[in-house]
C-alpha atoms as a PDB file:
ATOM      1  CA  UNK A   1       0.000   0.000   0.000  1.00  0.00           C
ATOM      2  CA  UNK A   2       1.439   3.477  -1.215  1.00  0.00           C
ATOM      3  CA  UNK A   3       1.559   6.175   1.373  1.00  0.00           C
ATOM      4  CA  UNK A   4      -1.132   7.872  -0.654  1.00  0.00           C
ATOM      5  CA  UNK A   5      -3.673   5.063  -0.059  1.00  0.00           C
ATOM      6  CA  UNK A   6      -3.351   2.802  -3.240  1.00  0.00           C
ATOM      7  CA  UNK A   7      -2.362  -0.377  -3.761  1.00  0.00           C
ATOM      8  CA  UNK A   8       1.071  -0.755  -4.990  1.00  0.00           C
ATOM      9  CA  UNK A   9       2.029  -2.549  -8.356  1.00  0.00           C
ATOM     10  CA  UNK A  10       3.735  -5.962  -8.181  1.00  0.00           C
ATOM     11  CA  UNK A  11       6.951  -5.962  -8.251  1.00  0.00           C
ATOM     12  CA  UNK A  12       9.394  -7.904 -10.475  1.00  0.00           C
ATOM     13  CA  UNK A  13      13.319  -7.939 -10.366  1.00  0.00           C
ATOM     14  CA  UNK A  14      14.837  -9.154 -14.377  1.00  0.00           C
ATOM     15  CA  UNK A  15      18.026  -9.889 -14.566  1.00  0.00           C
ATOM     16  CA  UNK A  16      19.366  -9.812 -18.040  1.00  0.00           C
ATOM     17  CA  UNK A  17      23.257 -11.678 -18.114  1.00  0.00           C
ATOM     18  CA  UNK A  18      25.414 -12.491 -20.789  1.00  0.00           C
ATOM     19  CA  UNK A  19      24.267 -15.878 -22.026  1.00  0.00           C
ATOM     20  CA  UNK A  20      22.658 -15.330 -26.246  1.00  0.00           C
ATOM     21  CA  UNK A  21      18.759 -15.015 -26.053  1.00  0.00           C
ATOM     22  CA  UNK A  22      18.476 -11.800 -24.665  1.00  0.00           C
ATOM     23  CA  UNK A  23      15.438 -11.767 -26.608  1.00  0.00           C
ATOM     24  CA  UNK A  24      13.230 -13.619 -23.645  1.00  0.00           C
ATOM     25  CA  UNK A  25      14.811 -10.824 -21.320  1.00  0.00           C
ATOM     26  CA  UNK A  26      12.846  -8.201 -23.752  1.00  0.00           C
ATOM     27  CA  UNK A  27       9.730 -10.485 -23.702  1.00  0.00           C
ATOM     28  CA  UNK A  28       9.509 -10.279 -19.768  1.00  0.00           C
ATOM     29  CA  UNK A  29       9.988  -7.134 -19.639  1.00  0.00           C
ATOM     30  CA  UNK A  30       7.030  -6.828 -22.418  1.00  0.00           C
ATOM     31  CA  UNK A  31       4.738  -9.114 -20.882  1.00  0.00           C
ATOM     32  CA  UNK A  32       5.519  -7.779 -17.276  1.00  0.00           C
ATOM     33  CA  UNK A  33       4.857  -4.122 -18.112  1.00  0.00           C
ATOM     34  CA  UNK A  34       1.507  -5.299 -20.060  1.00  0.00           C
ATOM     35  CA  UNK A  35       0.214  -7.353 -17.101  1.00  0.00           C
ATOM     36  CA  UNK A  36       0.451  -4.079 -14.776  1.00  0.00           C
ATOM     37  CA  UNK A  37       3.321  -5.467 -12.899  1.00  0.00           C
ATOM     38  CA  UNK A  38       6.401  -3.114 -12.014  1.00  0.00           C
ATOM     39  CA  UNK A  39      10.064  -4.003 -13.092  1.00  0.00           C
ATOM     40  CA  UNK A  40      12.972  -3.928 -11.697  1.00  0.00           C
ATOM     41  CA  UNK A  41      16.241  -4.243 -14.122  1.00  0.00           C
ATOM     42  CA  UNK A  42      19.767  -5.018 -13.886  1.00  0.00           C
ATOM     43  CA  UNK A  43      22.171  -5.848 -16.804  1.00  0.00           C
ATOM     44  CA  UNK A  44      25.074  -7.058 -16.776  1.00  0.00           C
ATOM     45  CA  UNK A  45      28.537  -5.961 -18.715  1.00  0.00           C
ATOM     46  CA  UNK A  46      28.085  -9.016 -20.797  1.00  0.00           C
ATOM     47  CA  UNK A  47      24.757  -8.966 -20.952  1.00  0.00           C
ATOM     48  CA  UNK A  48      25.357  -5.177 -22.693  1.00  0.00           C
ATOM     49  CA  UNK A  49      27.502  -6.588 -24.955  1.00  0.00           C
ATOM     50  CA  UNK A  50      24.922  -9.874 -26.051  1.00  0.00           C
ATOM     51  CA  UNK A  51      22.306  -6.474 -26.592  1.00  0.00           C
ATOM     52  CA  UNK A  52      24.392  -4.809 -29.190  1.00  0.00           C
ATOM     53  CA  UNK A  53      25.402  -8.199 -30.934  1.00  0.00           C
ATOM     54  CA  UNK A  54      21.677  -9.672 -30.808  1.00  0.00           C
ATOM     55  CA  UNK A  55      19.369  -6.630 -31.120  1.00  0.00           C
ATOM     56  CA  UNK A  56      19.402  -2.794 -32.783  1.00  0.00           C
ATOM     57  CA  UNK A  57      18.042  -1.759 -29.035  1.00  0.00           C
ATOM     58  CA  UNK A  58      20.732   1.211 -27.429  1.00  0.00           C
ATOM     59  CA  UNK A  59      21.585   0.212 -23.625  1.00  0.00           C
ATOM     60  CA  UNK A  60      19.212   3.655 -23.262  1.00  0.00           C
ATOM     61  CA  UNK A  61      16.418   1.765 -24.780  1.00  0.00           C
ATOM     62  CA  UNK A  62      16.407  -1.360 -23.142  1.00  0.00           C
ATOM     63  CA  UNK A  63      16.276   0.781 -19.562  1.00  0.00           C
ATOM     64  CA  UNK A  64      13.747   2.085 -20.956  1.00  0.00           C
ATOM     65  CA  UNK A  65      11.408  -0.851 -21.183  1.00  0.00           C
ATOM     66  CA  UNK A  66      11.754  -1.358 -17.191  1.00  0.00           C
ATOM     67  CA  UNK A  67      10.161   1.169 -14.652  1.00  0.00           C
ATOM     68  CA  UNK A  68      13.744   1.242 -12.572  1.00  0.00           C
ATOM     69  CA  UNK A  69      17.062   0.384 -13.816  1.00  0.00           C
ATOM     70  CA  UNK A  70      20.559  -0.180 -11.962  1.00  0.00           C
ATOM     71  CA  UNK A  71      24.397  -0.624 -12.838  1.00  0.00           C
ATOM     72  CA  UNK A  72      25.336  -3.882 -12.194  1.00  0.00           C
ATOM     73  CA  UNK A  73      28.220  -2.760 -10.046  1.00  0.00           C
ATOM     74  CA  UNK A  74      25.767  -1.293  -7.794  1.00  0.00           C
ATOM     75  CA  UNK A  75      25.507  -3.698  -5.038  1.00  0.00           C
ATOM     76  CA  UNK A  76      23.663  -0.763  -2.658  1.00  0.00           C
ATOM     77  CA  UNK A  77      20.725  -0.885  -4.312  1.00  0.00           C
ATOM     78  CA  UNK A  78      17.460  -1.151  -3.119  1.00  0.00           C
ATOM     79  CA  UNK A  79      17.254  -4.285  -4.602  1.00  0.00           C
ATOM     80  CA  UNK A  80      20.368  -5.761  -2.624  1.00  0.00           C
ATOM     81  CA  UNK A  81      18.588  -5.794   0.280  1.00  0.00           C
ATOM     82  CA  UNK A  82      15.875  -8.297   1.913  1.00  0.00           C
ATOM     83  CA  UNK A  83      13.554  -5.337   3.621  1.00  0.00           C
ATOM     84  CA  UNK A  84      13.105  -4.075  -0.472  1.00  0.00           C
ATOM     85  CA  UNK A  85       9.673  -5.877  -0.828  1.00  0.00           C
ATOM     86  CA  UNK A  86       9.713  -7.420  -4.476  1.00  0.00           C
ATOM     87  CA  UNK A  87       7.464 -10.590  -5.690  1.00  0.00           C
ATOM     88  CA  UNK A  88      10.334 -12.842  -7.293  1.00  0.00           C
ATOM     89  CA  UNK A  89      13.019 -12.391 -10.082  1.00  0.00           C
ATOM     90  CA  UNK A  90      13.490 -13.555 -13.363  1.00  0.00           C
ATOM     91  CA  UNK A  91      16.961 -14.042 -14.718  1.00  0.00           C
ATOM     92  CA  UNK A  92      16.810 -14.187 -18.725  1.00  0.00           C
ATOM     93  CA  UNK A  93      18.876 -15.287 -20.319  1.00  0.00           C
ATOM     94  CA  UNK A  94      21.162 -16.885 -17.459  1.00  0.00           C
ATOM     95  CA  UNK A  95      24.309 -18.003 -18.287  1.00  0.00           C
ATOM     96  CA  UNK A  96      26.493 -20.563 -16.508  1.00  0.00           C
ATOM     97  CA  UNK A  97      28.418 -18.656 -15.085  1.00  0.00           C
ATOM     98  CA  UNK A  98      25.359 -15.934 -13.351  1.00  0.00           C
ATOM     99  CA  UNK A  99      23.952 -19.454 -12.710  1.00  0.00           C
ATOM    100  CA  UNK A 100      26.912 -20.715 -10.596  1.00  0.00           C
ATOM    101  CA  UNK A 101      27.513 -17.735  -8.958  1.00  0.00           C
ATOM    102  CA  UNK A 102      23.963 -17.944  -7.661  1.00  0.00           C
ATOM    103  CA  UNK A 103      23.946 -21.566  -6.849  1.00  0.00           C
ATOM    104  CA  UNK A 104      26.954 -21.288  -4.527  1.00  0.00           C
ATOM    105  CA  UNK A 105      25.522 -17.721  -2.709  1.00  0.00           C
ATOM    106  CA  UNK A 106      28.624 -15.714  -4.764  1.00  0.00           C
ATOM    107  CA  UNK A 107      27.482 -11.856  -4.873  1.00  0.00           C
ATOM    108  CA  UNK A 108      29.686 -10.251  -7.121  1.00  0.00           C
ATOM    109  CA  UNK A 109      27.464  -7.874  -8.329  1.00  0.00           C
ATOM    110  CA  UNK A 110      24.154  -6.153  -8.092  1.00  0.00           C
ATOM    111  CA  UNK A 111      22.367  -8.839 -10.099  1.00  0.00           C
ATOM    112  CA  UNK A 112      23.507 -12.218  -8.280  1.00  0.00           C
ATOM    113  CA  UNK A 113      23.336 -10.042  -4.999  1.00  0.00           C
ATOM    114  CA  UNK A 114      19.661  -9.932  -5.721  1.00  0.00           C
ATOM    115  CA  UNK A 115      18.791 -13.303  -6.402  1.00  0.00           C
ATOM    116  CA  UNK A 116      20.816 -14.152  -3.517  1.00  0.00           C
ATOM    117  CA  UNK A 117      18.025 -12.018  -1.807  1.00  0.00           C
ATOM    118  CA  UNK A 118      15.043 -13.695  -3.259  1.00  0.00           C
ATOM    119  CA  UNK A 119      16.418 -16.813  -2.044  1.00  0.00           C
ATOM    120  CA  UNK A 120      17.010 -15.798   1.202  1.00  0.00           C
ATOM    121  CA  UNK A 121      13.699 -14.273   1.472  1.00  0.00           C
ATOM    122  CA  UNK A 122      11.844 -17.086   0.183  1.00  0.00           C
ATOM    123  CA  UNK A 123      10.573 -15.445  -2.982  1.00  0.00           C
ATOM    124  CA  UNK A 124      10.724 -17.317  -6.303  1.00  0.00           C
ATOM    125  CA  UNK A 125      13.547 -17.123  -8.701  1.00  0.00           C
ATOM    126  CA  UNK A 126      13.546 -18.112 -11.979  1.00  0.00           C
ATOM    127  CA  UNK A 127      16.582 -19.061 -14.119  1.00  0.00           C
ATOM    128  CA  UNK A 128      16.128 -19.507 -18.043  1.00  0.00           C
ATOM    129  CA  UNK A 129      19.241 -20.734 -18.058  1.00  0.00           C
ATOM    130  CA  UNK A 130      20.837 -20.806 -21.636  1.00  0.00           C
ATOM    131  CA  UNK A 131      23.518 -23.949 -22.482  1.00  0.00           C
ATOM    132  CA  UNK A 132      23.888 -26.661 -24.110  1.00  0.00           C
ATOM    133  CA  UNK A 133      25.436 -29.429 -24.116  1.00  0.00           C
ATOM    134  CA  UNK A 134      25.855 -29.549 -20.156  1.00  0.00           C
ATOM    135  CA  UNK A 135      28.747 -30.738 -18.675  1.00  0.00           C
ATOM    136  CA  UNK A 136      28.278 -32.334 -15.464  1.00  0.00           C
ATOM    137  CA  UNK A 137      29.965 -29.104 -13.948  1.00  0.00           C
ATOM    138  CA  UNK A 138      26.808 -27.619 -14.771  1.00  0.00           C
ATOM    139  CA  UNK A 139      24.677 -30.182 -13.593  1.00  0.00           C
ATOM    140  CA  UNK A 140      25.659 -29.681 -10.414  1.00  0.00           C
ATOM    141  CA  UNK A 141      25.036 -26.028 -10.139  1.00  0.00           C
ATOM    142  CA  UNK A 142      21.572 -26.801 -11.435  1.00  0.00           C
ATOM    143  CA  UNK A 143      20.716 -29.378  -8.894  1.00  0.00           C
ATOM    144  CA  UNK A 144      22.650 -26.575  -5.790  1.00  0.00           C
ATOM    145  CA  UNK A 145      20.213 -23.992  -7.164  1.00  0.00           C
ATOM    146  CA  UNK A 146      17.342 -26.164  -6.963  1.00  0.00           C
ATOM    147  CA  UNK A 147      18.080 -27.585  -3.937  1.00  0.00           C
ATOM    148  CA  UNK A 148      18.504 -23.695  -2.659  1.00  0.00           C
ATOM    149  CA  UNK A 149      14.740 -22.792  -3.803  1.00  0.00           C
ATOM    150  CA  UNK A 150      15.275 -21.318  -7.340  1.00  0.00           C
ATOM    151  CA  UNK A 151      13.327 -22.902 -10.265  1.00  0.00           C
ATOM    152  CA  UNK A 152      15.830 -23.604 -13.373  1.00  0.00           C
ATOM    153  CA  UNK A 153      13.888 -23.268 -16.640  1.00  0.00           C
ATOM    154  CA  UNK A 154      15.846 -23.530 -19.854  1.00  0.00           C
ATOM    155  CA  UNK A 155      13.421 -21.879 -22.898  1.00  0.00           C
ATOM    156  CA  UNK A 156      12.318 -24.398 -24.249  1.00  0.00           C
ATOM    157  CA  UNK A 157       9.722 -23.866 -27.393  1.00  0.00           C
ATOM    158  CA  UNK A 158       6.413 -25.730 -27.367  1.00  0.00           C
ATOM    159  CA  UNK A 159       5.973 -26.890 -30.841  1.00  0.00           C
ATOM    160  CA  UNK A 160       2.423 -27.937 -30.490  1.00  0.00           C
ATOM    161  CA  UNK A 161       1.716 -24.365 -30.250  1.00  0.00           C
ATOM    162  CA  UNK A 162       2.880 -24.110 -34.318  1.00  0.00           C
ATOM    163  CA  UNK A 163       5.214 -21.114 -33.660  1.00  0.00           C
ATOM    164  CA  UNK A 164       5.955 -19.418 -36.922  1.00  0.00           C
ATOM    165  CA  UNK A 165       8.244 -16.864 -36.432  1.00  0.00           C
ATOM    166  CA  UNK A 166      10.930 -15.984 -33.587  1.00  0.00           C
ATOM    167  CA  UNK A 167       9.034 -13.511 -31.408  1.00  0.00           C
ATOM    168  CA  UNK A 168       6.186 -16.033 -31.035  1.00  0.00           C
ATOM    169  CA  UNK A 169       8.748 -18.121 -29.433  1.00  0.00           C
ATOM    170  CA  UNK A 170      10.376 -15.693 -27.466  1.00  0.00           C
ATOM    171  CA  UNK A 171       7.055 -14.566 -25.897  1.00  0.00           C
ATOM    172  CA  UNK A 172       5.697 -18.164 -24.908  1.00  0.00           C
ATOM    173  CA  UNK A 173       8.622 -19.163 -23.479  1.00  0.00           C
ATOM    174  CA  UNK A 174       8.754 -15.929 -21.542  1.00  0.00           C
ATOM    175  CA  UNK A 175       5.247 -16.166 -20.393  1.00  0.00           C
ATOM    176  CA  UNK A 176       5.704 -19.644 -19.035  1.00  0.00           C
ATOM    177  CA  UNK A 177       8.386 -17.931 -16.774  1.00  0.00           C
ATOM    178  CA  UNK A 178       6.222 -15.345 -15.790  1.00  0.00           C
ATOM    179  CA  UNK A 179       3.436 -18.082 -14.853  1.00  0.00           C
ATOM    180  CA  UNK A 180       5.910 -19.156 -12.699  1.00  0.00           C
ATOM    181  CA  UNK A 181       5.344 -16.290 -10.747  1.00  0.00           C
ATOM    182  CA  UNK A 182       1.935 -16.025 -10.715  1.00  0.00           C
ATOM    183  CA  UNK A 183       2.273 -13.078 -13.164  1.00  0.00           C
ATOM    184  CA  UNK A 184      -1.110 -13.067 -15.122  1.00  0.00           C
ATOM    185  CA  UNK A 185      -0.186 -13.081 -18.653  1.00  0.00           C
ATOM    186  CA  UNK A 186      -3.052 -11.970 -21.387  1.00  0.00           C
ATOM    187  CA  UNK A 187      -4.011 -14.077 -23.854  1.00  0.00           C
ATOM    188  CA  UNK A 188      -1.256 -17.102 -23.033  1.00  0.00           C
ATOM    189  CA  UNK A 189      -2.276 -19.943 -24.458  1.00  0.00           C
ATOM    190  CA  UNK A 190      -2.962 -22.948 -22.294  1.00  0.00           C
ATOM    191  CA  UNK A 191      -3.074 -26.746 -23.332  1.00  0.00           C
ATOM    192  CA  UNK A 192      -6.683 -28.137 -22.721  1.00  0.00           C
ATOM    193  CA  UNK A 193      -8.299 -24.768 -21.992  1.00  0.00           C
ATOM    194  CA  UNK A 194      -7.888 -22.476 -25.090  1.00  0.00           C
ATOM    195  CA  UNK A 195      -6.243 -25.096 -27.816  1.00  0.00           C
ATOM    196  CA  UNK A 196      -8.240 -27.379 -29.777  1.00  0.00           C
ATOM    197  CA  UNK A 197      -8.707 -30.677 -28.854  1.00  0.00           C
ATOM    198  CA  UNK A 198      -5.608 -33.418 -29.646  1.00  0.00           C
ATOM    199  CA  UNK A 199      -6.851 -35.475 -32.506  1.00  0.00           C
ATOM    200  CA  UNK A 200      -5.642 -38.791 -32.750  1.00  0.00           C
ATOM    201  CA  UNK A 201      -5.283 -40.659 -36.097  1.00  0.00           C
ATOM    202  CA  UNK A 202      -6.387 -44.155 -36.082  1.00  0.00           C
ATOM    203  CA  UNK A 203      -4.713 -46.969 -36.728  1.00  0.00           C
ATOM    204  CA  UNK A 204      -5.328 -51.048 -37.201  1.00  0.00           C
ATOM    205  CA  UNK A 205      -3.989 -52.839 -34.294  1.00  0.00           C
ATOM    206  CA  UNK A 206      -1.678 -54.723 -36.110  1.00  0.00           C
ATOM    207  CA  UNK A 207       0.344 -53.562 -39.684  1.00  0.00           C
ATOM    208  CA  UNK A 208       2.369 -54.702 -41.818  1.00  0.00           C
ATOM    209  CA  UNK A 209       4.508 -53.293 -44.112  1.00  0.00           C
ATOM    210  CA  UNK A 210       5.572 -55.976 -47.073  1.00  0.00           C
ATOM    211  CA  UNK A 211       9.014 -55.360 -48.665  1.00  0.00           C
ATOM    212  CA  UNK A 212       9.144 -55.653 -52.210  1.00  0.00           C
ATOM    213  CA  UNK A 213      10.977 -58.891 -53.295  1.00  0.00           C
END
């Protein structure tokens, strides 16, 4: 509740790191601001440099899409500390190594520091963590972060949905993070509630497919 008698907005802290698919960083921050819920931003120094190699976006108007922004290297920001009320983080794209960091409580800067808070706090954290293959370095660091309350959720497209182009992808993948959250995202589609019906082809119950001699 706001001093001047409203109820406050939401809040949401996305962390944008260096890992490629800053792209679902952009979506949250879309779907976020659409669903009336107030962000919270921190990039990092490589996650400035994936903007300019992935996007046409100036570091001025990526800021711009959040309602406060902060230098990484700020670790005295309100969002450092526990008594800074916020309703979970997002970290997208998270790379192995913002993903290890976090997994093993290391707060080198302003965005680990604050999902070292969330965890502390209790408050979810979600990790679209972006790798592949895994080595079993990795692994591990998933299964720490787990085990320390954070939800690791690599972006994975849903096909069934018949995607057909990259920002349709980008947006259902972020929107699964968000519903993670409990961030109520217009219009995402849900499997059994708003797509049609799985048809089923049907086959004899036994086939056989002759060679020719």
């Amino acid at each position: 509740m706001r001093i001047d008698g409203h109820p406050a907005p939401p809040r949401l802290v996305v962390g944008i790191s260096g890992a490629t698919g800053i792209g679902y960083g952009i979506a949250v921050l879309e779907l976020a601001h659409k669903a009336g819920w107030e962000t919270h931003l921190v990039v990092s120094a490589a996650g400035q440099q994936t903007r300019a190699y992935e996007t046409d976006l100036s570091a001025a108007e990526l800021a711009a899409m959040a309602d406060v922004v902060y230098r990484p290297a700020d670790v005295g920001a309100a969002i450092a500390s526990g008594s800074f009320r916020t309703d979970g983080m997002i970290v997208a794209p998270c790379s192995i190594r913002t993903l290890s960091a976090i997994a093993y409580a290391l707060s080198d800067n302003l965005l680990t520091r604050a999902a070292d808070v969330t965890l502390k706090e209790r408050r979810p954290l979600v990790l679209m963590v972006r790798e592949a293959p895994l080595t079993l370095g990795h692994l591990r660091a998933m299964t720490a972060v787990t085990e320390a309350g954070a939800i690791v959720m690599p972006p994975v497209p849903a096909w069934y949905l018949r995607p057909t182009n990259v920002p349709d992808i980008l947006e259902h993948s972020a929107a699964r993070a968000l519903d993670l959250l409990g961030v109520e995202v217009p219009d995402l589609p849900r499997w059994g509630e708003d797509l049609a019906e799985e048809k089923h082809e049907t086959y004899p119950r036994s086939t056989r497919v002759r060679r020719r001699a």
